[in-house]
C-alpha atoms as a PDB file:
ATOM      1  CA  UNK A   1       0.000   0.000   0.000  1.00  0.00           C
ATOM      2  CA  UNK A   2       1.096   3.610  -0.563  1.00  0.00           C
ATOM      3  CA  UNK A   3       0.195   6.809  -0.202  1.00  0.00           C
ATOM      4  CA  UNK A   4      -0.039   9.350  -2.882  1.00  0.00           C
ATOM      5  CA  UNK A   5      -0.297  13.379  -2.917  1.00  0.00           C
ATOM      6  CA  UNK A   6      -3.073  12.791  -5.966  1.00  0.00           C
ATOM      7  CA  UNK A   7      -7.004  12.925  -6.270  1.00  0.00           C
ATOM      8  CA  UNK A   8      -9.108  10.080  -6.448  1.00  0.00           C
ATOM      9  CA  UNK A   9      -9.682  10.995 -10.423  1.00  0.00           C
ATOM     10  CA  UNK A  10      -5.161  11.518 -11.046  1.00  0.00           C
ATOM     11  CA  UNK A  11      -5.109   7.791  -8.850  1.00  0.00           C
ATOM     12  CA  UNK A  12      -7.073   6.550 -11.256  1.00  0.00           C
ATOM     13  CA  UNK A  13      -5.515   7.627 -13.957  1.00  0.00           C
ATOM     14  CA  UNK A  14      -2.133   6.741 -12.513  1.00  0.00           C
ATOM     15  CA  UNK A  15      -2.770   2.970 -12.472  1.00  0.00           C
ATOM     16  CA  UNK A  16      -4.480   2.993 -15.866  1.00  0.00           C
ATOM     17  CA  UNK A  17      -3.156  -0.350 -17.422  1.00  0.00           C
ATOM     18  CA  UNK A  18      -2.613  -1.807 -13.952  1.00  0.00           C
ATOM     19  CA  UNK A  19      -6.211  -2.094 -13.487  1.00  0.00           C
ATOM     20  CA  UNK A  20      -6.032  -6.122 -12.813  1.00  0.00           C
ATOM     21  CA  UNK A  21      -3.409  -5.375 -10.394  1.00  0.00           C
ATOM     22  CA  UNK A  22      -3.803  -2.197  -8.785  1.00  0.00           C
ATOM     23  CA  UNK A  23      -6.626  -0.183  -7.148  1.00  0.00           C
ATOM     24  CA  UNK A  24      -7.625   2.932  -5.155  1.00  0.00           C
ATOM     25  CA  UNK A  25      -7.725   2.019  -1.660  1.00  0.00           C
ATOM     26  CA  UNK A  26      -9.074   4.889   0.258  1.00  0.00           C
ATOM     27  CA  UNK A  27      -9.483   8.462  -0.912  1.00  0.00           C
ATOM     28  CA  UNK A  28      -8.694  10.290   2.271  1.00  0.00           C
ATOM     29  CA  UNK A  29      -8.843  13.899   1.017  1.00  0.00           C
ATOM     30  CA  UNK A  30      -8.968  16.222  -2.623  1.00  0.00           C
ATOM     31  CA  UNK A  31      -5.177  15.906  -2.295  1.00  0.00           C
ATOM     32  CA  UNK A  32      -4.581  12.678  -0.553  1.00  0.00           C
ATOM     33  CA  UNK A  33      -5.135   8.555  -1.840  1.00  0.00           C
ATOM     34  CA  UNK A  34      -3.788   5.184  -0.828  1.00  0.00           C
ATOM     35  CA  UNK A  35      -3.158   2.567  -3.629  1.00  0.00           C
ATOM     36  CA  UNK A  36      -3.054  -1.400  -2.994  1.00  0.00           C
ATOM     37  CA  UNK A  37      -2.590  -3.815  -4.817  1.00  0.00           C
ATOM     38  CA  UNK A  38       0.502  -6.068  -6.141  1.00  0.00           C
ATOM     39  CA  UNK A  39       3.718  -4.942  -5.092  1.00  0.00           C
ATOM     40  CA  UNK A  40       5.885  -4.904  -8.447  1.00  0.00           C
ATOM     41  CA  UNK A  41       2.867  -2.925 -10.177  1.00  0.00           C
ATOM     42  CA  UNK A  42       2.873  -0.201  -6.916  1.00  0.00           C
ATOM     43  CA  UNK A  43       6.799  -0.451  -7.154  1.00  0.00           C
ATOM     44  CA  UNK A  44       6.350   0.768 -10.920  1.00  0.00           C
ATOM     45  CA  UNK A  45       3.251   3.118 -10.503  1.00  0.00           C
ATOM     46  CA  UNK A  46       5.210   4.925  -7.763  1.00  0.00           C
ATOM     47  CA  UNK A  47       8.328   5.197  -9.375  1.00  0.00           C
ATOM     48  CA  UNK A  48       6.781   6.694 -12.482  1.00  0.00           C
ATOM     49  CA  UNK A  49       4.781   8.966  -9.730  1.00  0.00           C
ATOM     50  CA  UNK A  50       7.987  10.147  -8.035  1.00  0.00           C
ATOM     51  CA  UNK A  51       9.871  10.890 -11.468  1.00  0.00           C
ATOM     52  CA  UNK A  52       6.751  13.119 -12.652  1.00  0.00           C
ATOM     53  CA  UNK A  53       7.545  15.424  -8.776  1.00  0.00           C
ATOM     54  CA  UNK A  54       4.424  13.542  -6.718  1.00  0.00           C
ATOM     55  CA  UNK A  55       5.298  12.435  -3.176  1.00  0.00           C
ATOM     56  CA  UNK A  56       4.679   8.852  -2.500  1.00  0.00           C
ATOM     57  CA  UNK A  57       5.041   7.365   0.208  1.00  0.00           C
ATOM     58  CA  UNK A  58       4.581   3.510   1.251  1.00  0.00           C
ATOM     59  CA  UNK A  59       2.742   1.955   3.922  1.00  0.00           C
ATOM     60  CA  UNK A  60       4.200  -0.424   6.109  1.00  0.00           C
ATOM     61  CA  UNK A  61       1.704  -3.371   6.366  1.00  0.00           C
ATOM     62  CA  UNK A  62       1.768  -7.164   6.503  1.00  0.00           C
ATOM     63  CA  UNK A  63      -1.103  -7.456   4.429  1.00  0.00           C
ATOM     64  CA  UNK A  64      -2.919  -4.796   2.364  1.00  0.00           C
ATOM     65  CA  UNK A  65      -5.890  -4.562   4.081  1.00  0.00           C
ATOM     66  CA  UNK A  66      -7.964  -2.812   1.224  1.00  0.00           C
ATOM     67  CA  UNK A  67      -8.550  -4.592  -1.971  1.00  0.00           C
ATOM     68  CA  UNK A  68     -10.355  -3.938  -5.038  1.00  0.00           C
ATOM     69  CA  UNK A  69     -13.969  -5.393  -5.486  1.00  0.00           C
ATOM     70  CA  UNK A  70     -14.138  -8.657  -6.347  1.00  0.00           C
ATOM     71  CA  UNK A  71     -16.013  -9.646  -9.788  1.00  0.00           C
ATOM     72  CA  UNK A  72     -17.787 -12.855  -8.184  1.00  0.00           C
ATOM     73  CA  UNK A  73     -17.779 -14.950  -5.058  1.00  0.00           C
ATOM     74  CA  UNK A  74     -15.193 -17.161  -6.428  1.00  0.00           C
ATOM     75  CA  UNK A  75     -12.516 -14.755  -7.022  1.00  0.00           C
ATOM     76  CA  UNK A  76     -13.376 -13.471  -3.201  1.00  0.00           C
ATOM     77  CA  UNK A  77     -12.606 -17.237  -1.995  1.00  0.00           C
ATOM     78  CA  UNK A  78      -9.139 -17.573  -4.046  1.00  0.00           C
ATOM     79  CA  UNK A  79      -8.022 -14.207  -2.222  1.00  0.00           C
ATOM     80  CA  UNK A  80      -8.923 -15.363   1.073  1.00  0.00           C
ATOM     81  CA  UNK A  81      -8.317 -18.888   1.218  1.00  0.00           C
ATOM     82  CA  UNK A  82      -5.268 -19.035   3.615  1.00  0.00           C
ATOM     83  CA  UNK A  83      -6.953 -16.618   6.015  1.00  0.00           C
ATOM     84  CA  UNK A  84      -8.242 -18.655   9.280  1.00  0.00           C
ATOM     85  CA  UNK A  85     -10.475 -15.905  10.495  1.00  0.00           C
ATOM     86  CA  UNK A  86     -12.602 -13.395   9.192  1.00  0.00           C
ATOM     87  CA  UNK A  87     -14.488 -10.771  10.366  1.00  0.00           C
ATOM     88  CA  UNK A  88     -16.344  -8.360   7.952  1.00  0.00           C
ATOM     89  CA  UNK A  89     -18.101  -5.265   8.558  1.00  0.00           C
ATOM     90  CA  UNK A  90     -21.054  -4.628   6.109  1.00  0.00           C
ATOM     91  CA  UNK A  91     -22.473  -1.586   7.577  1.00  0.00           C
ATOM     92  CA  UNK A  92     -20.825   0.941   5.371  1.00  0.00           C
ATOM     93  CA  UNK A  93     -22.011   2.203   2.194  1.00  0.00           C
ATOM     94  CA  UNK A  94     -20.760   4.212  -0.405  1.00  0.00           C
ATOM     95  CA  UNK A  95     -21.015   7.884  -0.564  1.00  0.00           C
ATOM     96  CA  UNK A  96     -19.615  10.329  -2.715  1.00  0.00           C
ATOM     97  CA  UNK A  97     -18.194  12.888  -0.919  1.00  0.00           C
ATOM     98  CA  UNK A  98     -18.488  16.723  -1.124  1.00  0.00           C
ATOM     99  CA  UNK A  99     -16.284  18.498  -3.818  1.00  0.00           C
ATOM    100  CA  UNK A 100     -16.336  21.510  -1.531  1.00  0.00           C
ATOM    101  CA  UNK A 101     -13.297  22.234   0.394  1.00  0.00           C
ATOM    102  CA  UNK A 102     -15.428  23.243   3.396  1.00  0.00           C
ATOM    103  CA  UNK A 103     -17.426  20.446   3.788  1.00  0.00           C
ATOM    104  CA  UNK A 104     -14.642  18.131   3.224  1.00  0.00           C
ATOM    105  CA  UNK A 105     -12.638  19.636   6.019  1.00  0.00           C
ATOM    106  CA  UNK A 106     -16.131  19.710   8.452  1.00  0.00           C
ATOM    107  CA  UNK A 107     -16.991  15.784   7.830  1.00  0.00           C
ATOM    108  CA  UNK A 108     -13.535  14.015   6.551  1.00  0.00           C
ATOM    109  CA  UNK A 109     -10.410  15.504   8.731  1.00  0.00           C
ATOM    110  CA  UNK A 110      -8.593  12.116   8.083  1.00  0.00           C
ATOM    111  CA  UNK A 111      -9.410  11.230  11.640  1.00  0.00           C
ATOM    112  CA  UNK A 112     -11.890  10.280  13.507  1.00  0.00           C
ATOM    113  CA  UNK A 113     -13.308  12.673  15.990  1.00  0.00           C
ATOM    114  CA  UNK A 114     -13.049  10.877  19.838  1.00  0.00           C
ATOM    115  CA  UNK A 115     -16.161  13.248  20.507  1.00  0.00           C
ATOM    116  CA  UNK A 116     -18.465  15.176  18.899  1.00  0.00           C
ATOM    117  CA  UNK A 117     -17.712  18.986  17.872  1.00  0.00           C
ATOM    118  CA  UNK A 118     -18.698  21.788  19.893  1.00  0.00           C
ATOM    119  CA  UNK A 119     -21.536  23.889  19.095  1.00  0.00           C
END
């Protein structure tokens, strides 16, 4: 996994051709997105990345913990096969997030808030 100083719509662009291999992990800001995926197609996305001035920056993890959506229930068995215990989470849906700067800041800091804002 890595971090890169790119939008989700640049990201996306980035690992054109790597599509199979490669995907946009979490899109944490306008300016900020994680990539995942197989490690010699990262290696080479982020080195073309670096040469073009973008900061990258990899993420130390045993394994990537975000993945790209699987096509069918088979391909979602393959990838977890060796695993011995699973726990899933299927509470969150997918929302697109504001394209104004203000909002973004208000509802996605990066972090989350330990309590609620004050009024």
């Amino acid at each position: 996994m890595a971090l890169v100083e790119i939008s989700h719509e640049e990201a996306l662009q980035a690992i054109t051709g790597y599509e199979d291999r490669l995907s946009v992990a979490a899109s944490n800001s306008p300016t900020s997105t994680v990539l995942s995926g197989e490690p010699a197609a990262l290696r080479e996305t982020l080195e073309r990345l670096e040469q073009e001035g973008i900061y990258c920056h990899h993420v130390k993890v045993d394994v990537a913990s975000h993945k790209r959506e699987f096509k069918n229930a088979a391909e979602f068995a393959e990838y977890l096969k060796n695993e011995k215990t699973l726990i899933f989470d299927g509470t969150e849906q997918r929302t697109q997030r504001p394209s104004d700067d203000e909002a973004q800041k208000d509802k996605y800091s990066g972090k989350k808030r330990a309590t609620p804002p004050k009024p």
